[in-house]
Protein backbone atom coordinates (compact mmCIF):
# COMPACT_ATOMS: atom_id res chain seq x y z
CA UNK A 1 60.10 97.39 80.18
CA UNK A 2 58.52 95.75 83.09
CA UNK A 3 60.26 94.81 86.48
CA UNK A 4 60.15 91.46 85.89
CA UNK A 5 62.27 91.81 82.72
CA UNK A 6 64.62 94.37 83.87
CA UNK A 7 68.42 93.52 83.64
CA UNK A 8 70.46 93.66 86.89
CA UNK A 9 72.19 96.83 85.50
CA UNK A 10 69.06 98.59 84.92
CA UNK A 11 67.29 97.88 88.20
CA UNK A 12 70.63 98.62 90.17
CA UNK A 13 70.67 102.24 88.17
CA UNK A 14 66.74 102.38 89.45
CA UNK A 15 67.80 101.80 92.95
CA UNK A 16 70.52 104.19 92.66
CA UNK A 17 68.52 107.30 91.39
CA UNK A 18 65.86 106.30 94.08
CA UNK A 19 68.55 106.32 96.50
CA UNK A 20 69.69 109.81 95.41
CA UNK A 21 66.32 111.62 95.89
CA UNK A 22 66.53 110.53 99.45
CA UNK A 23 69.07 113.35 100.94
CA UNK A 24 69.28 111.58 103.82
CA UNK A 25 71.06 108.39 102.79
CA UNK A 26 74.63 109.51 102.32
CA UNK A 27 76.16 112.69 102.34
CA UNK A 28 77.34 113.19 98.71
CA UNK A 29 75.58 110.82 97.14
CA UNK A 30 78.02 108.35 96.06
CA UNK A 31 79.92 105.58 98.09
CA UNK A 32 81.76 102.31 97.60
CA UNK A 33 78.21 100.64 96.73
CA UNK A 34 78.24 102.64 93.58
CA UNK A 35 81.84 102.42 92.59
CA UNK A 36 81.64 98.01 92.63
CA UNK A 37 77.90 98.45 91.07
CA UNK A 38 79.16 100.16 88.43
CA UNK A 39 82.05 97.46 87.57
CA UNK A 40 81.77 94.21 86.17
CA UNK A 41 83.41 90.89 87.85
CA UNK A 42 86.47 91.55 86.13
CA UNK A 43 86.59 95.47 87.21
CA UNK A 44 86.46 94.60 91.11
CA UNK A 45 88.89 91.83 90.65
CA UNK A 46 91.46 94.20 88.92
CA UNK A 47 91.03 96.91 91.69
CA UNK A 48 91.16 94.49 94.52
CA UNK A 49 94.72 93.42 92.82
CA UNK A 50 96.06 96.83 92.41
CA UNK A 51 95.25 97.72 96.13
CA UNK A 52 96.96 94.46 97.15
CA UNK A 53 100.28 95.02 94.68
CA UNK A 54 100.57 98.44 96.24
CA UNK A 55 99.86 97.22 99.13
CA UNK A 56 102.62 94.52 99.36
CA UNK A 57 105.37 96.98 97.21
CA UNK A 58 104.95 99.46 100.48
CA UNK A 59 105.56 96.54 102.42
CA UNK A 60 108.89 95.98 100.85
CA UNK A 61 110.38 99.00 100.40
CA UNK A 62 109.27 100.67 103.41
CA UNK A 63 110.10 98.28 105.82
């Protein structure tokens, strides 16, 4: 398949393997980058509304 014809998912896995042979540009190879790459729209959205439910729960009872 060439690059011009690659789908989003494929060139970000590209980037990410490339990224891995390179020691140097994280420590364990894996970061947030990766984690909302791997997810869809819908994925993200769902996280980012669990973090702010628990978030505002804590808020309530712990006050």
């Amino acid at each position: 398949m060439s690059k011009e014809r690659e789908t989003p998912e494929l060139r970000r896995e590209r980037l990410r393997q490339k990224e891995l042979n390179n020691p140097a540009s994280s420590i364990h190879g894996s970061n947030t980058s990766d984690l909302a790459g791997s997810l869809n729209w819908k994925g993200t959205g769902i996280i980012i509304l669990v973090i702010i439910a628990a978030f505002t729960i804590y808020a309530v009872f712990f006050r």
